[in-house]
Protein backbone atom coordinates (compact mmCIF):
# COMPACT_ATOMS: atom_id res chain seq x y z
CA UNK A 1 -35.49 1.73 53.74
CA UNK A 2 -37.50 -1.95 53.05
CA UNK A 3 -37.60 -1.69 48.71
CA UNK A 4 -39.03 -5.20 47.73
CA UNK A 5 -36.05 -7.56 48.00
CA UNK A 6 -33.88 -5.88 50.51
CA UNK A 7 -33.49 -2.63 51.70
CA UNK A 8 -31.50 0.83 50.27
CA UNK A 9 -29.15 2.68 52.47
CA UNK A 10 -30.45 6.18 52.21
CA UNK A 11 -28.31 9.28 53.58
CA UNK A 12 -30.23 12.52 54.43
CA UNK A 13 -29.41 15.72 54.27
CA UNK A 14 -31.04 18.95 55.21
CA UNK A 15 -35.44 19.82 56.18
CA UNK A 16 -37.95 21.44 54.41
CA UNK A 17 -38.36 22.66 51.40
CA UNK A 18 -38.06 20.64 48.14
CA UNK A 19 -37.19 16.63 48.34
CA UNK A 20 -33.79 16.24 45.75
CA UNK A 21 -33.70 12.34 45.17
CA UNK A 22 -30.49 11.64 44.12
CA UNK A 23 -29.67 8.10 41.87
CA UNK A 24 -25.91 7.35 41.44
CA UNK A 25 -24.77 5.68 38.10
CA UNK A 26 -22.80 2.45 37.87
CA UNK A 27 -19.47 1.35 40.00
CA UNK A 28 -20.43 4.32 42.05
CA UNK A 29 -22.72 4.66 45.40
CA UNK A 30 -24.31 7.65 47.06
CA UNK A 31 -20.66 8.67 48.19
CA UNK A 32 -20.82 10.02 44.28
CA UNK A 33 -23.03 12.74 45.81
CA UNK A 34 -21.62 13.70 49.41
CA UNK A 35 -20.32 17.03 48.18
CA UNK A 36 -23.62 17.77 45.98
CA UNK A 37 -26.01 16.50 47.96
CA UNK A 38 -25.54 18.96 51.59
CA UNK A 39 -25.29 21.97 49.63
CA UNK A 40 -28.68 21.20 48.17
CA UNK A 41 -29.36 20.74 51.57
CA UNK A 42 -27.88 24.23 52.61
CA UNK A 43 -29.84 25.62 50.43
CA UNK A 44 -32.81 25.19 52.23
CA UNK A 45 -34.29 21.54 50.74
CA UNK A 46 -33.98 17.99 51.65
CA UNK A 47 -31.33 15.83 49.75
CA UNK A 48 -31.59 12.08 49.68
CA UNK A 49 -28.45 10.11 48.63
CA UNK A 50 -29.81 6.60 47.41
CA UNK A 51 -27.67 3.58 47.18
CA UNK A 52 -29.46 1.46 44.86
CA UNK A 53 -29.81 -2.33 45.65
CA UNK A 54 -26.76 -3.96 44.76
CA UNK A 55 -24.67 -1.12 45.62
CA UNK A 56 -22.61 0.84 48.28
CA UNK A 57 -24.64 -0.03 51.47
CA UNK A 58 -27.84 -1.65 50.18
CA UNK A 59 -28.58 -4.88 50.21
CA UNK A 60 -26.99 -7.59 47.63
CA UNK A 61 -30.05 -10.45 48.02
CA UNK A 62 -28.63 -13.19 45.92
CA UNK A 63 -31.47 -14.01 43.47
CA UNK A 64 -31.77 -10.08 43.20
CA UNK A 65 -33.14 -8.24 40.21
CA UNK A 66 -30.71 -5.34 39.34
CA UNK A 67 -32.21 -4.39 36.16
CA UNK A 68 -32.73 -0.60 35.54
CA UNK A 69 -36.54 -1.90 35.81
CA UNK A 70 -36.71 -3.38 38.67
CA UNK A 71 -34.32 -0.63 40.82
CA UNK A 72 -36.64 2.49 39.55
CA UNK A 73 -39.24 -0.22 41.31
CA UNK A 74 -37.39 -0.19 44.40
CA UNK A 75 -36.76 3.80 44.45
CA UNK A 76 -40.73 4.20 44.09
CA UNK A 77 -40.96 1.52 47.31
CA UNK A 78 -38.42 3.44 48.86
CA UNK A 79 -39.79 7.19 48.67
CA UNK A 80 -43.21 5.28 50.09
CA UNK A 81 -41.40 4.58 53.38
CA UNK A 82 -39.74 7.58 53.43
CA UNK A 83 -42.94 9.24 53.41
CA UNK A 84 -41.93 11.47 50.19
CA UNK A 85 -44.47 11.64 48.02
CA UNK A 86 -43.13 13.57 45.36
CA UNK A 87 -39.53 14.69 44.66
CA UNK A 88 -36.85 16.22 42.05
CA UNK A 89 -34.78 13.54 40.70
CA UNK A 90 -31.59 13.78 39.80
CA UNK A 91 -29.52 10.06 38.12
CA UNK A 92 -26.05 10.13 37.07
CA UNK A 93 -25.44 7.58 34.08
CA UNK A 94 -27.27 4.85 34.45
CA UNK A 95 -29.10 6.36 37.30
CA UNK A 96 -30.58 9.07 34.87
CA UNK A 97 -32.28 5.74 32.89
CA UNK A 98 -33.94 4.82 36.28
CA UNK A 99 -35.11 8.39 36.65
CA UNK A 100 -36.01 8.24 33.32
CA UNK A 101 -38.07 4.85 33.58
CA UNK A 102 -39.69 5.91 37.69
CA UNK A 103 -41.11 9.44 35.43
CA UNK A 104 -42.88 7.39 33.31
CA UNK A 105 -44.49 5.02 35.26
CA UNK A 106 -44.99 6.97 37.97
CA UNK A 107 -45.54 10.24 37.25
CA UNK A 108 -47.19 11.14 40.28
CA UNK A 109 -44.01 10.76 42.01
CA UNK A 110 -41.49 13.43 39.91
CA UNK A 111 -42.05 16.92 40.25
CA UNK A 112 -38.71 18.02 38.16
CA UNK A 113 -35.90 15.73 36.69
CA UNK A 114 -32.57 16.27 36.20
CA UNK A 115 -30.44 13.79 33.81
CA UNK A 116 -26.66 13.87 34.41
CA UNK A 117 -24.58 12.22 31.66
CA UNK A 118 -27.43 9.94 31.50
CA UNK A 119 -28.22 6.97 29.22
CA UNK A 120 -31.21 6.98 26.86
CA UNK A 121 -32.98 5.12 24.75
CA UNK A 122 -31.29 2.32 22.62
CA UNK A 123 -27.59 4.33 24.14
CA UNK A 124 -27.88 1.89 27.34
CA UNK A 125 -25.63 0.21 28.96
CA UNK A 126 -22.80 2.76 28.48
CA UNK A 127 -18.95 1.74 27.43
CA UNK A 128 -17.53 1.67 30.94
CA UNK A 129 -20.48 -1.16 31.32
CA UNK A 130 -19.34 -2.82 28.39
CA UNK A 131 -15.71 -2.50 29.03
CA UNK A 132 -16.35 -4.36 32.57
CA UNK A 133 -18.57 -6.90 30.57
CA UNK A 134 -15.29 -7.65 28.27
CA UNK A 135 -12.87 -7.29 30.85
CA UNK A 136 -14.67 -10.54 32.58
CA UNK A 137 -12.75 -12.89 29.98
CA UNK A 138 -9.38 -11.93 29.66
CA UNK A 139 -9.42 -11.82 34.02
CA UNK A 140 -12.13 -14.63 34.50
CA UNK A 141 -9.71 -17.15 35.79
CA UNK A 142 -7.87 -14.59 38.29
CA UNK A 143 -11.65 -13.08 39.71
CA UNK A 144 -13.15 -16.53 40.23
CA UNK A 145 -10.13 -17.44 42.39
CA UNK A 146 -10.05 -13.74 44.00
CA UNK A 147 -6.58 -12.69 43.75
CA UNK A 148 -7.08 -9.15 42.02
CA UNK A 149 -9.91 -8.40 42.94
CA UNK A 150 -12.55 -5.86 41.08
CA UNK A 151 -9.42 -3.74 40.50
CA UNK A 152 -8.33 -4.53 37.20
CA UNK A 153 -11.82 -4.36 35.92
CA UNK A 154 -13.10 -1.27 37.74
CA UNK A 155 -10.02 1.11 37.76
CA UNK A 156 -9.53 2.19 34.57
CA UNK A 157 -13.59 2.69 34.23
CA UNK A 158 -12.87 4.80 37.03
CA UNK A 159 -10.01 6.71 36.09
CA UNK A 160 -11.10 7.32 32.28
CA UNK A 161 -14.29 8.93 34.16
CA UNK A 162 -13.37 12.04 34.78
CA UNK A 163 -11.18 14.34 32.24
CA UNK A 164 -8.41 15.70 35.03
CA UNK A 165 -6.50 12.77 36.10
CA UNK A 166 -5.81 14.39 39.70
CA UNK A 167 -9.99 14.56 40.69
CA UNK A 168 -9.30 10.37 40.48
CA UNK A 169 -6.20 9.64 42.78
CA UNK A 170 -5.85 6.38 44.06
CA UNK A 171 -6.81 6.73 47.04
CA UNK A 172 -10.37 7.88 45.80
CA UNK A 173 -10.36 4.74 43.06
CA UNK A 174 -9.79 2.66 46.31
CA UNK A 175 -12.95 3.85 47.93
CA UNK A 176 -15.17 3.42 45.45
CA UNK A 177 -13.72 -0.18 44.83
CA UNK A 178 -14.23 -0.92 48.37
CA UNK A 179 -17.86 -2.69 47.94
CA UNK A 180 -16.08 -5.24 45.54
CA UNK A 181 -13.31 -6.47 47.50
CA UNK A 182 -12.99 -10.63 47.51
CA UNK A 183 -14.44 -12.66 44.93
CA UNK A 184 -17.95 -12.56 45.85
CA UNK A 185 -17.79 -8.47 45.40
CA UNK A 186 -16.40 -9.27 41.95
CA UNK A 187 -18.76 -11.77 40.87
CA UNK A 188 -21.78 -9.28 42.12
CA UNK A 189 -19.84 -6.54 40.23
CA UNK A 190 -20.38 -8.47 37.60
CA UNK A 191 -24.08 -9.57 38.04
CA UNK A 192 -25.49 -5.76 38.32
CA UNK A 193 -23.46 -5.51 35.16
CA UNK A 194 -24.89 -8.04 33.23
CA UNK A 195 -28.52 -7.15 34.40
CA UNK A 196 -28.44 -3.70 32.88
CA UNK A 197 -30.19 -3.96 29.33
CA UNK A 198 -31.39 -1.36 26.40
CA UNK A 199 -34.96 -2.96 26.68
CA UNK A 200 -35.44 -1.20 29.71
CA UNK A 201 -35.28 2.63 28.74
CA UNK A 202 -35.20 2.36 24.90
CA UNK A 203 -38.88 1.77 24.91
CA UNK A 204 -39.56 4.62 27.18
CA UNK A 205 -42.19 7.81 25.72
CA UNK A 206 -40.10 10.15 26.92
CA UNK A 207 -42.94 12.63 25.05
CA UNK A 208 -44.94 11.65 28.13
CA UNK A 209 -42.59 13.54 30.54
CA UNK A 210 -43.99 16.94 31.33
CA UNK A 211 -42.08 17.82 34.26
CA UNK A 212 -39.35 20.51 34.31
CA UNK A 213 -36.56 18.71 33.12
CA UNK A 214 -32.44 19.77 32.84
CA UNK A 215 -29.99 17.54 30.75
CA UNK A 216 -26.46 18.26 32.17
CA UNK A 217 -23.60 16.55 29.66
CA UNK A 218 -19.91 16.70 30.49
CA UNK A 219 -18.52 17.44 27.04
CA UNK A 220 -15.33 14.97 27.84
CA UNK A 221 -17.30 12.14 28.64
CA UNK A 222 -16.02 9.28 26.66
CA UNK A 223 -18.93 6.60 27.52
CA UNK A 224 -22.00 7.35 25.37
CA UNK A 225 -22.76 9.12 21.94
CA UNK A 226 -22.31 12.72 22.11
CA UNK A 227 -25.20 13.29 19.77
CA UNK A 228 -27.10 11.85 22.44
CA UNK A 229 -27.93 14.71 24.78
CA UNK A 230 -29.71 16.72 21.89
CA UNK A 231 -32.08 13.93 21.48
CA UNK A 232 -33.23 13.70 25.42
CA UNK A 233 -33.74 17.31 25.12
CA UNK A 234 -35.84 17.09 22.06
CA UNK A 235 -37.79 14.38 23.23
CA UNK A 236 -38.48 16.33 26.70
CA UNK A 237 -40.43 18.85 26.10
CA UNK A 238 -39.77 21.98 27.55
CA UNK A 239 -36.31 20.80 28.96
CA UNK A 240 -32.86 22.80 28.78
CA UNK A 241 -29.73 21.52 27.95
CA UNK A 242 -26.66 22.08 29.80
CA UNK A 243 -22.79 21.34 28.57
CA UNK A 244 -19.67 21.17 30.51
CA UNK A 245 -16.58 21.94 28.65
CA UNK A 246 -13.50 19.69 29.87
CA UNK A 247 -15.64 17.68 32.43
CA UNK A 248 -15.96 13.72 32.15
CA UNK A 249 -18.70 11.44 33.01
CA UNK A 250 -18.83 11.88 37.00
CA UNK A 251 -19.62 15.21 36.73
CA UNK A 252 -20.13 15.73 41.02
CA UNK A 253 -16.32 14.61 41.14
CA UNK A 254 -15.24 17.31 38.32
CA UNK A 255 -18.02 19.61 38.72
CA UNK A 256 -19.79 20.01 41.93
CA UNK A 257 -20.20 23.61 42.25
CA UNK A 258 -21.68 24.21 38.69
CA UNK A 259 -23.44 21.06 39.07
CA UNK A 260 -25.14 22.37 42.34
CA UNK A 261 -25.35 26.08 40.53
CA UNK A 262 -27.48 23.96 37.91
CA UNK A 263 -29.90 21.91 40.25
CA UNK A 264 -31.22 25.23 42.28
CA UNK A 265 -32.27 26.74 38.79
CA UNK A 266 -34.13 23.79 38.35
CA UNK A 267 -35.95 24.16 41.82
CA UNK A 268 -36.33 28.04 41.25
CA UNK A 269 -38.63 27.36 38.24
CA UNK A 270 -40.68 24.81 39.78
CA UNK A 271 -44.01 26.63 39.96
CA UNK A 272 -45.77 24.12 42.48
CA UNK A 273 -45.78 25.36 45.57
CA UNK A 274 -43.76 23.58 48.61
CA UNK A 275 -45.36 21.43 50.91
């Protein structure tokens, strides 16, 4: 789909009923979803599995603007060509901040959001950001000449991502550090990484939000404060909060089922009716 700069790779699932928007967090792609998004499908709605620009299929324009910002931008071009005027969005991580920021500025466009270990206010980027951001030095010498790779900077972000070791085997680190092989998929790793700032959700009204909202938090998440999923609830109003005992921060690796359980609820008590 054409989204300013480039275009997203999209994957569809399902017709009718509700549209699910789904916004993947960062080092991840819509392949984050594939077990999520068809049994929201299944369920009788339409899933959309966005790869933001930058990431997984999308495009990677070189002068790009990857800022939390400038992507909900692109995911409000995006629904325009896909004809969907209004959908339930649902952002993992950093994903949840572009939910977050789209909501606000385009209200018209949310009709129910969903915030899945999602960063907030001044909480933004998270520690796996931070801990790629710091990683740069001590491998700058062996990424600029290519010989490792985005692995040594990616794969314990990975790994420490989810709280049961086997959900994260290699093989699965592998495919989501396919998009950064070669030292031009390391140095974009670590230009989406250095675009994602605090300015861009922490001065969000998140009191502005009056959509019915659900804030999922995987209790052994290890990347943001866990005070911080009390304060998105209390600052949208009407929301419910949901924790996951002994799940990390990719909680549709650890969690699908309960994850899914979670997302129809949200659809059930969304009063409008379906177009």
């Amino acid at each position: 789909m054409p989204a300013g700069p480039g275009s997203l790779h999209v994957e569809r699932y399902g017709h009718g009923g509700r549209a699910v928007l789904f916004v993947h967090g960062f080092a991840t792609s819509s392949f984050v979803w594939r077990v999520v998004a068809p049994a929201i499908a299944a369920a009788g709605h339409t899933a959309y599995a966005v790869d933001l620009l930058g990431y997984g299929q999308s495009d990677r324009p070189l002068e790009g603007n990857y800022s939390i910002a400038a992507q909900a931008e692109y995911l409000d071009r995006a629904m325009a060509a896909l004809r969907v005027s209004q959908a339930t969005l649902v952002g993992l991580g950093i994903g949840g901040g572009i939910a977050l920021r789209l909501t606000v500025r385009h209200a018209a466009r949310v009709e129910a959001l969903a915030l899945v270990n999602s960063v907030a206010f001044a909480e933004c980027p998270g520690r796996d950001v931070r801990a790629v951001q710091l990683g740069t030095a001590r491998f700058a010498l062996r990424v600029a000449h290519g010989v490792l790779g985005a692995a040594p900077l990616l794969r314990r972000v990975l790994e420490e991502s989810v709280a049961q070791p086997d959900l994260m085997p290699a093989r699965l680190v592998a495919r989501y550090l396919a998009p950064y092989v070669g030292p031009e998929g390391v140095g974009h790793l670590l230009t989406i990484a250095r675009a994602l700032r605090a300015d861009d959700v922490e001065a969000l009204d998140l009191s502005t939000i009056r959509v019915p909202s659900v804030v999922v938090w995987g209790e052994a998440q290890s990347w943001l404060d866990s005070g911080l999923p009390e304060r998105v609830q209390s600052a949208l109003s009407g929301s419910t909060l949901v924790r996951m005992p002994g799940v990390g921060a990719l909680v549709p690796e650890e969690a699908p089922d309960a994850l899914v359980h979670v997302l129809l609820e949200l659809l059930d008590r969304q009063r409008a009716p379906v177009a």
